[in-house]
Protein backbone atom coordinates (compact mmCIF):
# COMPACT_ATOMS: atom_id res chain seq x y z
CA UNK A 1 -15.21 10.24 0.32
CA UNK A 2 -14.40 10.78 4.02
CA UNK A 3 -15.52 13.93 6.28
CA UNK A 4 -13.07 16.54 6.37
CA UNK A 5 -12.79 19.62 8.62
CA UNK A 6 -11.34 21.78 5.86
CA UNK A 7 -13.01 21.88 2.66
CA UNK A 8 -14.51 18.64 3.42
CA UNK A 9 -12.54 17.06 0.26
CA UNK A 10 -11.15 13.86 1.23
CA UNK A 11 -7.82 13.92 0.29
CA UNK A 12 -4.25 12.03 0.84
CA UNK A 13 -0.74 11.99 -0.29
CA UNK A 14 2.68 10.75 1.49
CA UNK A 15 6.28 12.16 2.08
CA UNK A 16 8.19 10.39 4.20
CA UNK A 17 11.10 8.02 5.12
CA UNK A 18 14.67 8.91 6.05
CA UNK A 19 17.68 10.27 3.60
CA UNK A 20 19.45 7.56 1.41
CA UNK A 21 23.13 7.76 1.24
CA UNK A 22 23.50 9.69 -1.94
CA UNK A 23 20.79 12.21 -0.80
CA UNK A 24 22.20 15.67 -2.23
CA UNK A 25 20.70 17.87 -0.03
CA UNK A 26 19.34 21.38 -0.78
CA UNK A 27 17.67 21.69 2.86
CA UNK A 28 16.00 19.84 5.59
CA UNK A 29 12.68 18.96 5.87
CA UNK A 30 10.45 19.64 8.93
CA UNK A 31 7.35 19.66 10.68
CA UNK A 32 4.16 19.69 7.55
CA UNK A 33 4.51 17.80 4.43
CA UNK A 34 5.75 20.57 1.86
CA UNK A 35 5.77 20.68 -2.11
CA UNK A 36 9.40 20.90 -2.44
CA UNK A 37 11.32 18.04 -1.56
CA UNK A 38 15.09 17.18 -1.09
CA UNK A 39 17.26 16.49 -4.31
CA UNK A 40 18.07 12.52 -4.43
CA UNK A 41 20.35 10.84 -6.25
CA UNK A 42 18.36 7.68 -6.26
CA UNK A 43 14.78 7.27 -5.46
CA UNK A 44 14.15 4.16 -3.53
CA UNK A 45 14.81 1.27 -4.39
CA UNK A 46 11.94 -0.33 -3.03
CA UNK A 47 11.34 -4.15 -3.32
CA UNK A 48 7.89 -5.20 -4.30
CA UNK A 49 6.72 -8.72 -4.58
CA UNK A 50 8.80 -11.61 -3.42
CA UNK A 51 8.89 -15.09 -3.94
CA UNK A 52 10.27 -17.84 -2.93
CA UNK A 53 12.93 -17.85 -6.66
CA UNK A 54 12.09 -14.54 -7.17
CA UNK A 55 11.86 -10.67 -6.10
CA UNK A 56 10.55 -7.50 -8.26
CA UNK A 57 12.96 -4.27 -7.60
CA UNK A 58 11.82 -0.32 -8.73
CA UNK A 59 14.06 2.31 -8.29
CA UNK A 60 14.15 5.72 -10.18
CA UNK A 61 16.65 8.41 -11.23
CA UNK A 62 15.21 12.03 -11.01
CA UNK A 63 14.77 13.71 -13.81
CA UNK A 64 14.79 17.68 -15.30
CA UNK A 65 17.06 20.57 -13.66
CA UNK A 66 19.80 20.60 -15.48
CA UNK A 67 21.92 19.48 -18.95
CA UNK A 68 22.99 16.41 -17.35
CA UNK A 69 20.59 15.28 -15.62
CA UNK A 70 18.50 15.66 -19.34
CA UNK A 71 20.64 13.02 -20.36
CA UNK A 72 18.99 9.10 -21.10
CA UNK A 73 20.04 7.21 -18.18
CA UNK A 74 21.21 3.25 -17.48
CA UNK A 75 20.02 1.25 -14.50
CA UNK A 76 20.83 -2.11 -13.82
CA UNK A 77 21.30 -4.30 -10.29
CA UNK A 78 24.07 -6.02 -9.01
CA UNK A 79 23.37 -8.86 -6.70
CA UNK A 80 24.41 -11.70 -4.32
CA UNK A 81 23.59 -14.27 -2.13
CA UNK A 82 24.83 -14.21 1.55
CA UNK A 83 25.15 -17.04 4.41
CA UNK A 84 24.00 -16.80 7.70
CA UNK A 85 26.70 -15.34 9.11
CA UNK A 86 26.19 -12.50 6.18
CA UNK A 87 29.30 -13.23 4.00
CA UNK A 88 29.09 -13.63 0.52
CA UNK A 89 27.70 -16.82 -0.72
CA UNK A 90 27.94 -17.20 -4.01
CA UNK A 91 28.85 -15.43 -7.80
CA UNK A 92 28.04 -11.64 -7.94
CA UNK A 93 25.20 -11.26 -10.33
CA UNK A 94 23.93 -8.60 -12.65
CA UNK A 95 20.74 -7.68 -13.86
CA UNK A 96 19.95 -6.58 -17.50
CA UNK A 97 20.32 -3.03 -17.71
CA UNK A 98 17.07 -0.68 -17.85
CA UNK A 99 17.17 2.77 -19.98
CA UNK A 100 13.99 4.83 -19.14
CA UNK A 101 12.14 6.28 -22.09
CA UNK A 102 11.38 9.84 -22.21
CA UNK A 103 7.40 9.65 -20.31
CA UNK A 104 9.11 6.99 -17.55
CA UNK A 105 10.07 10.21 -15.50
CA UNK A 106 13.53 8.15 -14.40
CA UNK A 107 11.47 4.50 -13.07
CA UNK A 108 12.58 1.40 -13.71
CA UNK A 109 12.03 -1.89 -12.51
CA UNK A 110 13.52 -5.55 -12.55
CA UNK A 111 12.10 -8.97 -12.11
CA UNK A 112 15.16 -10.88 -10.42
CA UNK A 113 14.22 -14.65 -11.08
CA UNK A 114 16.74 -17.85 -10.13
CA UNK A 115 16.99 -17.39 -6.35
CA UNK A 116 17.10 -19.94 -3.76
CA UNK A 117 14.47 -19.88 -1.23
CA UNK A 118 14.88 -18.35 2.05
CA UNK A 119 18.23 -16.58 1.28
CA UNK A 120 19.13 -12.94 1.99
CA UNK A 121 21.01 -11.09 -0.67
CA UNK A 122 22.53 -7.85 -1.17
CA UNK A 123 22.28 -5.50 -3.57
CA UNK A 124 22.98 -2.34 -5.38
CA UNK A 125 21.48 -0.12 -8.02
CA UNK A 126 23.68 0.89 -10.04
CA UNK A 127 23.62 3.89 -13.18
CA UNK A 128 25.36 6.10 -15.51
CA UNK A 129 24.08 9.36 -16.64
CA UNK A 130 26.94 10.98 -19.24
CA UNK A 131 30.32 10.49 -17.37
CA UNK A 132 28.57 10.35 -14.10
CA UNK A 133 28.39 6.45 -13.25
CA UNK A 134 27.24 5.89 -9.41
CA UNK A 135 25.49 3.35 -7.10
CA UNK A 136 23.48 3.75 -4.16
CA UNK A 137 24.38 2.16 -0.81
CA UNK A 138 24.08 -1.45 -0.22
CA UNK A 139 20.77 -2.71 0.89
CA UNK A 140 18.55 -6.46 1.28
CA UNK A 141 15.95 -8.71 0.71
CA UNK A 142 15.17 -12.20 1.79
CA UNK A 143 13.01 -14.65 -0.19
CA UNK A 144 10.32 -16.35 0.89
CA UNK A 145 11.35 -19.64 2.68
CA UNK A 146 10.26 -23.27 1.39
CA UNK A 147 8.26 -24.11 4.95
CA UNK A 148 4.84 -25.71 3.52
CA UNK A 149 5.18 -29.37 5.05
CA UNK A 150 8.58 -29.13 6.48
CA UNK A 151 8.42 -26.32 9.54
CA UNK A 152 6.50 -23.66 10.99
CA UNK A 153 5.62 -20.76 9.03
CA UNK A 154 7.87 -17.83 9.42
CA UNK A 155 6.98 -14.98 11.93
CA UNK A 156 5.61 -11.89 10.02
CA UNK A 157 4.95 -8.14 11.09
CA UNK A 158 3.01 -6.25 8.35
CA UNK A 159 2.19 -2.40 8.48
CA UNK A 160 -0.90 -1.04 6.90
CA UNK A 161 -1.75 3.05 6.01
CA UNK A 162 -3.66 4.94 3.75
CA UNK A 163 -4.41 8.60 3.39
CA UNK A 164 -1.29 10.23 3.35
CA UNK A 165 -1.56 13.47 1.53
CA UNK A 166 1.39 15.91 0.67
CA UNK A 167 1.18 19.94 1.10
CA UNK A 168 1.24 21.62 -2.71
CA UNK A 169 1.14 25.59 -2.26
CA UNK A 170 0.79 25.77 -6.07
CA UNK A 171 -2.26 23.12 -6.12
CA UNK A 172 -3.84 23.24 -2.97
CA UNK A 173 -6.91 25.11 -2.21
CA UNK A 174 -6.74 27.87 -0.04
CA UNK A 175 -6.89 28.05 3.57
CA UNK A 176 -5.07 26.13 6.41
CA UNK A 177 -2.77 23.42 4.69
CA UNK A 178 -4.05 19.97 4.91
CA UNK A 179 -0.76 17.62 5.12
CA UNK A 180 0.38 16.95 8.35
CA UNK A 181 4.00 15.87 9.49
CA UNK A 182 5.67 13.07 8.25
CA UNK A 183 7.61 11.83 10.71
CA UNK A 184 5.05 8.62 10.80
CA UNK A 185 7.00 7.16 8.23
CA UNK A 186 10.32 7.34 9.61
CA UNK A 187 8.44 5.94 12.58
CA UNK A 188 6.79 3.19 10.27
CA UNK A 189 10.44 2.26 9.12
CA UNK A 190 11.69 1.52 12.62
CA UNK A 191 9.37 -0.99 13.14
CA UNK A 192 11.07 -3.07 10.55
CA UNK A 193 8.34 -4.43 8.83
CA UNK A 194 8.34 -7.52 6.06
CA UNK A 195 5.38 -6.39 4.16
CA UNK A 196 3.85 -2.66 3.84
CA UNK A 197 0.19 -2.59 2.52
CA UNK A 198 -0.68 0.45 0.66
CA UNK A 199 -4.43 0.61 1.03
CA UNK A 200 -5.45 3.24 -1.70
CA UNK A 201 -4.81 7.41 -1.71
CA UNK A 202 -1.04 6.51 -1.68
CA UNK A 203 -0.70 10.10 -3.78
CA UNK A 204 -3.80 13.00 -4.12
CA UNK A 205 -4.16 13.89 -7.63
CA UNK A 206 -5.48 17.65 -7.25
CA UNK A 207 -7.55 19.57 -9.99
CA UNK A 208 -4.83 20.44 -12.20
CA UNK A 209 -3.88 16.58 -12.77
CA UNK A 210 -6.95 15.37 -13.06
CA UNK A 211 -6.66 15.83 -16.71
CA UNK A 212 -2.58 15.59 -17.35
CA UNK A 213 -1.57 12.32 -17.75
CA UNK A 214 2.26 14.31 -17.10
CA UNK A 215 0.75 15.79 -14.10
CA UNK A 216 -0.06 12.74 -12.92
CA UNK A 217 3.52 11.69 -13.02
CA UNK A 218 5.23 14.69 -11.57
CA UNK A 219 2.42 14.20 -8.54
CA UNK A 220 3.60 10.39 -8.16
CA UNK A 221 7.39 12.02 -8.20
CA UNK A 222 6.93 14.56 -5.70
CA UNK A 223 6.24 11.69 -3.13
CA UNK A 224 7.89 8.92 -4.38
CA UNK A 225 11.57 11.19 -4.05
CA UNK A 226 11.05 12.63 -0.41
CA UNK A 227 13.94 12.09 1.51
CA UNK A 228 11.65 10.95 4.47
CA UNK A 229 10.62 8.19 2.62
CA UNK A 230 13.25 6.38 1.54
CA UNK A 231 13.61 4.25 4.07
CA UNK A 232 10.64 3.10 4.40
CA UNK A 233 10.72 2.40 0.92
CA UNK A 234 14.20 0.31 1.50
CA UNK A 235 12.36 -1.87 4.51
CA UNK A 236 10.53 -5.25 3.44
CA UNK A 237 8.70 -5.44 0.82
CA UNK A 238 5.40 -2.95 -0.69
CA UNK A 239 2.35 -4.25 -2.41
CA UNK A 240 -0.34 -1.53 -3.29
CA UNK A 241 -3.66 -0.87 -4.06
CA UNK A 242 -5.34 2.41 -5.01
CA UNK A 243 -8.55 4.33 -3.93
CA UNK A 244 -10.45 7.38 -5.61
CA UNK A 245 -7.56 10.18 -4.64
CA UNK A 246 -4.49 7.85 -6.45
CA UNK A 247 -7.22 6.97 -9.06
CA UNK A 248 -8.59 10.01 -10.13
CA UNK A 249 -11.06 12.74 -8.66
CA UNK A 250 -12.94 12.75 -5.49
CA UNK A 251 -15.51 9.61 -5.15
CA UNK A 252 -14.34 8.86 -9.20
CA UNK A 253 -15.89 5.33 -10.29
CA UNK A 254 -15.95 3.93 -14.02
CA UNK A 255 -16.41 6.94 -16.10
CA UNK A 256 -12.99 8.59 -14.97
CA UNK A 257 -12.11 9.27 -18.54
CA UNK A 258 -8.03 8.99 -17.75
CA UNK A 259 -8.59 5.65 -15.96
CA UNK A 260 -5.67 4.42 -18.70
CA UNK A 261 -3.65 6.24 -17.73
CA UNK A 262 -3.87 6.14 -14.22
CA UNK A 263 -3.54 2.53 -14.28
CA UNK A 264 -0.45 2.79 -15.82
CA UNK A 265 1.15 5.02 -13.85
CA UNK A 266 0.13 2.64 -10.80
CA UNK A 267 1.77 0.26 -12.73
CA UNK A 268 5.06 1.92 -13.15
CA UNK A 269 5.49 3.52 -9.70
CA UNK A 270 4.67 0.04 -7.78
CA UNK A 271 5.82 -3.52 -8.45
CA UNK A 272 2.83 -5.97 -7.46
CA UNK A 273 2.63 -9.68 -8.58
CA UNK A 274 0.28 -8.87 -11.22
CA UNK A 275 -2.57 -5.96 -12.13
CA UNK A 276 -6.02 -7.68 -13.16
CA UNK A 277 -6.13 -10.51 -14.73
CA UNK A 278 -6.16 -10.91 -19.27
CA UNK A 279 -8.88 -9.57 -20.48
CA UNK A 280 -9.93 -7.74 -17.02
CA UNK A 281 -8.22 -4.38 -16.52
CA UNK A 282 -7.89 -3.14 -13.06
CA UNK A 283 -4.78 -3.00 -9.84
CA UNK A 284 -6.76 -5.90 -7.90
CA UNK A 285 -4.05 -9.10 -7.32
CA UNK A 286 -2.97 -11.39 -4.77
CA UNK A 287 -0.11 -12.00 -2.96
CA UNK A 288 1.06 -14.88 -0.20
CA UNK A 289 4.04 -14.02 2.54
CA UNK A 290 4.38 -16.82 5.37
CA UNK A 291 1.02 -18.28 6.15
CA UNK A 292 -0.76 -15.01 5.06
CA UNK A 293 -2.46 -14.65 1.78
CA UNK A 294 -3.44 -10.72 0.96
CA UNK A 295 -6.62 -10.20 -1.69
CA UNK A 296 -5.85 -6.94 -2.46
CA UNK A 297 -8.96 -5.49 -4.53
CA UNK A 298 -9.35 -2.62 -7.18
CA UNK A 299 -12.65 -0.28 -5.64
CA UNK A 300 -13.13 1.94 -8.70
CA UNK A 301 -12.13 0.61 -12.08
CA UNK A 302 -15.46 -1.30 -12.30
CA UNK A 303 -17.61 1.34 -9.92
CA UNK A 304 -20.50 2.82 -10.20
CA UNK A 305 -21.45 6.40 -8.22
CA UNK A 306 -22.61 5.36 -4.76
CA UNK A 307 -25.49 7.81 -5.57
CA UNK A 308 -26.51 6.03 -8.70
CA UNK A 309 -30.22 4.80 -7.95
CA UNK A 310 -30.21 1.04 -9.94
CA UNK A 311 -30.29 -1.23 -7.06
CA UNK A 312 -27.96 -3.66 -9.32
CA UNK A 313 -24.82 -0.88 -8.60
CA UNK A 314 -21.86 -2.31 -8.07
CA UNK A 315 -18.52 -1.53 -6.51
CA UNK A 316 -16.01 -4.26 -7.61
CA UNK A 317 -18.41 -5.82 -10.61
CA UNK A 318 -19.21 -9.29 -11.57
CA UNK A 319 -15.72 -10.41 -13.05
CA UNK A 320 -13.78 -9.18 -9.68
CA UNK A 321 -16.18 -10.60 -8.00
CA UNK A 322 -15.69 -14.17 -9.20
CA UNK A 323 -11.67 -13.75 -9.42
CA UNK A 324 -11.89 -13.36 -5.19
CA UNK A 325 -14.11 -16.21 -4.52
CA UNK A 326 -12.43 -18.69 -6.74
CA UNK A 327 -8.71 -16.80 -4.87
CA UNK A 328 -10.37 -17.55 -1.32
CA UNK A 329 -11.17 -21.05 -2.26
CA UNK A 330 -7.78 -21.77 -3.35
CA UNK A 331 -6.34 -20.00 -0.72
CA UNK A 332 -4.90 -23.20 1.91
CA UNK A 333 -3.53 -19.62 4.36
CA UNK A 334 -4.21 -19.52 7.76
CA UNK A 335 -4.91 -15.53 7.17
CA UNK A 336 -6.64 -14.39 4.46
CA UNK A 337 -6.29 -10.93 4.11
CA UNK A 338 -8.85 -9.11 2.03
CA UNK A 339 -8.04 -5.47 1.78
CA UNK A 340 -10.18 -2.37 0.08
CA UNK A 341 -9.94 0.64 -0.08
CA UNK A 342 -13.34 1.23 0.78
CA UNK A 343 -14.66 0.33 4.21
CA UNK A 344 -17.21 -2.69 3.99
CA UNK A 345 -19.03 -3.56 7.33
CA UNK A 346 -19.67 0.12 8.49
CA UNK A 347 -23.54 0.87 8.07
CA UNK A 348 -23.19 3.97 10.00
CA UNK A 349 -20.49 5.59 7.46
CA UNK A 350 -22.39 8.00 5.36
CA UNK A 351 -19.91 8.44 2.75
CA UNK A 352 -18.53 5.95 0.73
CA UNK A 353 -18.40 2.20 1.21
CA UNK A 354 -19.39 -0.93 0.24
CA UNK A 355 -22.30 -0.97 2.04
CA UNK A 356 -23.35 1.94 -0.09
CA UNK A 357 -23.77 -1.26 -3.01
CA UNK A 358 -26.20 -3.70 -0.80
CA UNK A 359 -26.64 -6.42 -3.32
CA UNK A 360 -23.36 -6.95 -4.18
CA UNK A 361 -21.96 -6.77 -0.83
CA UNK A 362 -25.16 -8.69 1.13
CA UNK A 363 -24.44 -11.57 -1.61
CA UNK A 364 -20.71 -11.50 -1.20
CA UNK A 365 -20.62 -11.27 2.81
CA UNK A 366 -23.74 -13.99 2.74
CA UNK A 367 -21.33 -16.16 0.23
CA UNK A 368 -18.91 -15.93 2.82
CA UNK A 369 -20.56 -16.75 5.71
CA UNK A 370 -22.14 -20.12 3.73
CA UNK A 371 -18.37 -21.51 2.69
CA UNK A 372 -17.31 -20.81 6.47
CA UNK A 373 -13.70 -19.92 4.78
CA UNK A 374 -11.61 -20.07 7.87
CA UNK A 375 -9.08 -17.04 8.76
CA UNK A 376 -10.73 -14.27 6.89
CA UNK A 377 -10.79 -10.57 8.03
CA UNK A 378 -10.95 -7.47 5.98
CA UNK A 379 -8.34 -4.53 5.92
CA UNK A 380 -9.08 -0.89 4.57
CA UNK A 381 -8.29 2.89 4.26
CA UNK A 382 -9.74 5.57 3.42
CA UNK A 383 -11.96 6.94 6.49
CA UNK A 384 -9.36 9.42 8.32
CA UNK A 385 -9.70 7.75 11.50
CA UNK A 386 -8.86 3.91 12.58
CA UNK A 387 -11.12 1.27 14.05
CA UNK A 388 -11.98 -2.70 14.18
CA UNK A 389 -15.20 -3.93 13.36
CA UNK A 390 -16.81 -6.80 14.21
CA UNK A 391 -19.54 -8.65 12.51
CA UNK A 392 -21.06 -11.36 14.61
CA UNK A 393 -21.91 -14.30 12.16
CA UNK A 394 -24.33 -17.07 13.85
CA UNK A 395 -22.93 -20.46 12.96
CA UNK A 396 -19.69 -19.50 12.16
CA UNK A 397 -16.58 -16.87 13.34
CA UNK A 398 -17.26 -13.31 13.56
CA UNK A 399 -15.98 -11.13 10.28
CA UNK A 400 -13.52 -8.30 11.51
CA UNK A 401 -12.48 -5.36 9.59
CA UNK A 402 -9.41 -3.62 10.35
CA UNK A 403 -9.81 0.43 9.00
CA UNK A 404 -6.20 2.18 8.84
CA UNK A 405 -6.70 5.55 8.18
CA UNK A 406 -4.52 8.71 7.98
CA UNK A 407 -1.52 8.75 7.97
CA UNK A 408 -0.35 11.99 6.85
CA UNK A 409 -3.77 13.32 5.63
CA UNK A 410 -5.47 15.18 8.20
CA UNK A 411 -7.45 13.14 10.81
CA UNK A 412 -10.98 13.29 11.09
CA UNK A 413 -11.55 13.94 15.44
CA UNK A 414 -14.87 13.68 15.16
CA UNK A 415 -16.27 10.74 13.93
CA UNK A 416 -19.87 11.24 15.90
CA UNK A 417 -22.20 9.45 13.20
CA UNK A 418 -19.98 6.69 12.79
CA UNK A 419 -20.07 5.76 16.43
CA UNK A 420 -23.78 6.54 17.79
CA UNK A 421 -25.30 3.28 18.75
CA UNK A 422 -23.15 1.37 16.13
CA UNK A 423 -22.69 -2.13 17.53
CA UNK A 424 -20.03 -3.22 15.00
CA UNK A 425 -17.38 -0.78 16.14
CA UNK A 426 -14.95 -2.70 18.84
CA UNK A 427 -15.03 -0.43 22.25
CA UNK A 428 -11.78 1.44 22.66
CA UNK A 429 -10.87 0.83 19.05
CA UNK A 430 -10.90 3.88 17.62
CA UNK A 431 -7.72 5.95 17.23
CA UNK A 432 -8.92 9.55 15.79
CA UNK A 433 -5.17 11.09 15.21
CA UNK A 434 -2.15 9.98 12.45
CA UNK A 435 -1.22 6.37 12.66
CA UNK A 436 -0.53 3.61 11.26
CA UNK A 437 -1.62 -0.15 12.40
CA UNK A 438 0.63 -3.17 12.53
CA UNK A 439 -0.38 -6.75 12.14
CA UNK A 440 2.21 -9.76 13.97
CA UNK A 441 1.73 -13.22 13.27
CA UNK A 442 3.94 -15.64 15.03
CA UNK A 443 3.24 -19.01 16.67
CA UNK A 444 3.50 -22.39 15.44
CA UNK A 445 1.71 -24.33 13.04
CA UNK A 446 -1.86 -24.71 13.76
CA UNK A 447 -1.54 -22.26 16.22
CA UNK A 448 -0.83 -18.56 14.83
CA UNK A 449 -1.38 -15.86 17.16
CA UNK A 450 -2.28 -12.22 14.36
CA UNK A 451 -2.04 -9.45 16.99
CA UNK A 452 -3.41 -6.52 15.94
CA UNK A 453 -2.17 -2.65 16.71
CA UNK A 454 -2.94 1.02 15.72
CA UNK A 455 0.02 3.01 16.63
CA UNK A 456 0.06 7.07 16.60
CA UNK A 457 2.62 8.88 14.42
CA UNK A 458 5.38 8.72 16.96
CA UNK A 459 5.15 4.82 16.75
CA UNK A 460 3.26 4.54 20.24
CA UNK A 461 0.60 2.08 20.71
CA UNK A 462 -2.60 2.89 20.99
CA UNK A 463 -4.61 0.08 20.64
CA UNK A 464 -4.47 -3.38 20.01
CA UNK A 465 -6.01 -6.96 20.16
CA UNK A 466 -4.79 -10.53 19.45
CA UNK A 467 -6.55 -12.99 17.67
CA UNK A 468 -5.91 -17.40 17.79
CA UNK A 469 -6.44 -19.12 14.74
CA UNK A 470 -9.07 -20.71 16.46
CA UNK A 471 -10.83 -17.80 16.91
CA UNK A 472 -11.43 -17.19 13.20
CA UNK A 473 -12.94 -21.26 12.45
């Protein structure tokens, strides 16, 4: 839960992202986020995870309106390889071809396997609804290249957000609406990024969908077919997690009774590596890009309420738990990224946190400090404002957090308890309006440079520091 001005409900949702080419448009958007988007032909695509042989692709056809749009639908990608001078290199492939069911609400998604590492290669989504066959326009994605023990690792600029919350005048509660504009996102797009981090309240479930497991849906397809989004959702690639406003209610933990359902819906509308592990449910995976390995945990599948009074409460639970410190020891990354959606090292945030669970988070953080893991630093939403935190370690590096927080949700100006006499906060860090913060590693082996940047809605800097990889040994 984060303070809020207006009804003091956190809450967050996105629109955003310019107009594909086969937009059909019914109006243009403006100013606030509002409840009733653009028609698209095509939402997306958006590219999740990548690999060096392989890449996972979602796109979706909008559904409902009319007698041919009612109609079952086919999907399928066409594909190919190009050189460096971006010519065609090599046989024009084709996926096998997805038709939707009925509840898929139009999303399907491919796993593209066979490709050669460090290649860029085109492609199209193509479909036929009835006689209607179409394709959108042609777009890219570029593997990840074979570099371990042969080069230095690729360059890599990676955006993280959270809290981006949509205006519903059917849903929302009453008073001054809550969404703010979305031009962030078409700002986020410029900066070209490789890999967008979705830190959790991605979409607000309100009241009325806390219940509906179609409601839940048609809330994920409001944002996902924006206009303004699209191309972010086109740039690099997208690897999510969720937190309590994309998972359920307000400050929801394990007893959410539709946490099925919500966790498939997460798993239709994004395209991770992996969700959990067999055997333990949940969105927390990893993924690697470059020399950066990103532990991106699940904060409320396994949760107890912050305000439960058992001093053995827990916020990612025992199996979790054990999943990230046997990931961090294999982890050979210069960065190790792990990102929450719940702040960790803040002791002066009085909502919720990790800090809110002391004996799972003192043992983690006092686990950490004993391996002396190099090149780890936290990333998280949630809290409606931005900051770094720093927690100084004696006999080893100092722990950072990086908070990223709203993007299109409204922000919090005030953030007077967080701040008072709290030595963990990094002077001049704090960035108390819309942005979104950007993370550039370059350099060459053995010596990455990770500079770190909060940038306002208009894609302005407003704060930043740089880190060595010495600095975090």
């Amino acid at each position: 839960m984060t303070p809020q001005p207006h009804n003091r409900l956190h809450l967050c949702l996105a629109r955003a992202g310019f107009a594909l080419a086969l937009v059909v448009s019914l109006g243009a958007q403006a100013g606030a986020a509002t409840a009733k988007p653009e028609r698209l032909a095509l939402v997306g695509p958006m590219v999740g995870a990548v690999t060096m042989q392989s890449a996972r692709i979602w796109a979706q056809l909008p559904v409902g309106g009319s007698a041919q749009a009612a109609l079952p639908a086919r999907l399928w990608i066409e594909y190919q390889a190009l050189d460096a001078e971006n010519r065609a290199n090599g046989h024009l492939q084709k996926t096998e071809v997805q038709t939707p069911a009925a509840d898929a609400h139009g999303a399907a998604a491919w796993l593209i396997g066979g490709l050669k590492p460090g290649t860029h290669y085109q492609y199209r989504v193509h479909w036929r609804k009835g006689a209607t066959r179409a394709h959108s326009a042609p777009l890219r994605f570029r593997t990840e290249e074979l570099w371990p023990y042969r080069k230095d690792p690729p360059p890599l600029r990676i955006l993280a957000s959270s809290c981006a919350y949509t205006n519903d005048a059917d849903a929302d509660r009453p008073g001054k609406p809550y969404g703010q504009s979305t031009a962030i996102f078409q700002s986020m797009a410029a900066r070209k990024p490789d890999v967008n981090l979705w830190m959790g309240d991605n979409i607000y479930y309100r009241e009325v969908d806390f219940d509906d497991e179609s409601a839940m849906a048609r809330r994920y397809d409001q944002w996902r077919a924006l206009p303004d989004l699209q191309a972010l959702l086109q740039t690099g690639r997208h690897i999510a997690t969720w937190d309590d406003h994309d998972y359920g209610p307000n400050d929801s933990n394990a007893s959410y009774t539709y946490k099925d359902q919500s966790l498939k819906l997460f798993q239709r509308y994004w395209a991770n590596p992996s969700y959990g592990l067999p055997g333990l449910p949940g969105v927390f995976t990893r993924y690697s890009a470059s020399d950066v390995d990103f532990f991106m945990l699940d904060d409320r599948w396994y949760r107890d309420s912050d305000k439960l009074v058992d001093t053995d409460r827990q916020m990612l639970g025992q199996g979790q738990l054990r999943w990230l410190k046997n990931a961090l020891m294999a982890s050979t990354a210069t960065w190790k990224i792990i990102v929450s959606g719940s702040q960790v090292l803040n002791l002066g945030n009085r909502y919720e946190g990790w800090h809110q669970f002391p004996q799972e988070s003192h043992a983690f953080l006092a686990w950490l400090e004993q391996q002396k893991l190099p090149g780890v630093l936290l990333l998280s939403g949630d809290r409606h404002f931005s900051t770094l935190l720093k927690l100084e370690r004696p006999g080893t590096y100092p722990l950072y957090e990086l908070t990223c927080s709203p993007s299109t949700a409204n922000a919090y100006q005030n953030p007077t308890q967080d701040l008072q006499g709290n030595t963990r906060i990094v002077a001049e860090s704090v960035v108390t309006q819309n942005n979104f913060c950007e993370l550039e590693v370059t350099g060459a082996r053995g010596q990455r440079s990770l500079n770190l940047s909060i940038r306002d809605a208009a894609g302005a800097l407003r704060w930043s520091q740089r880190l060595q990889e010495g600095d975090l040994r």
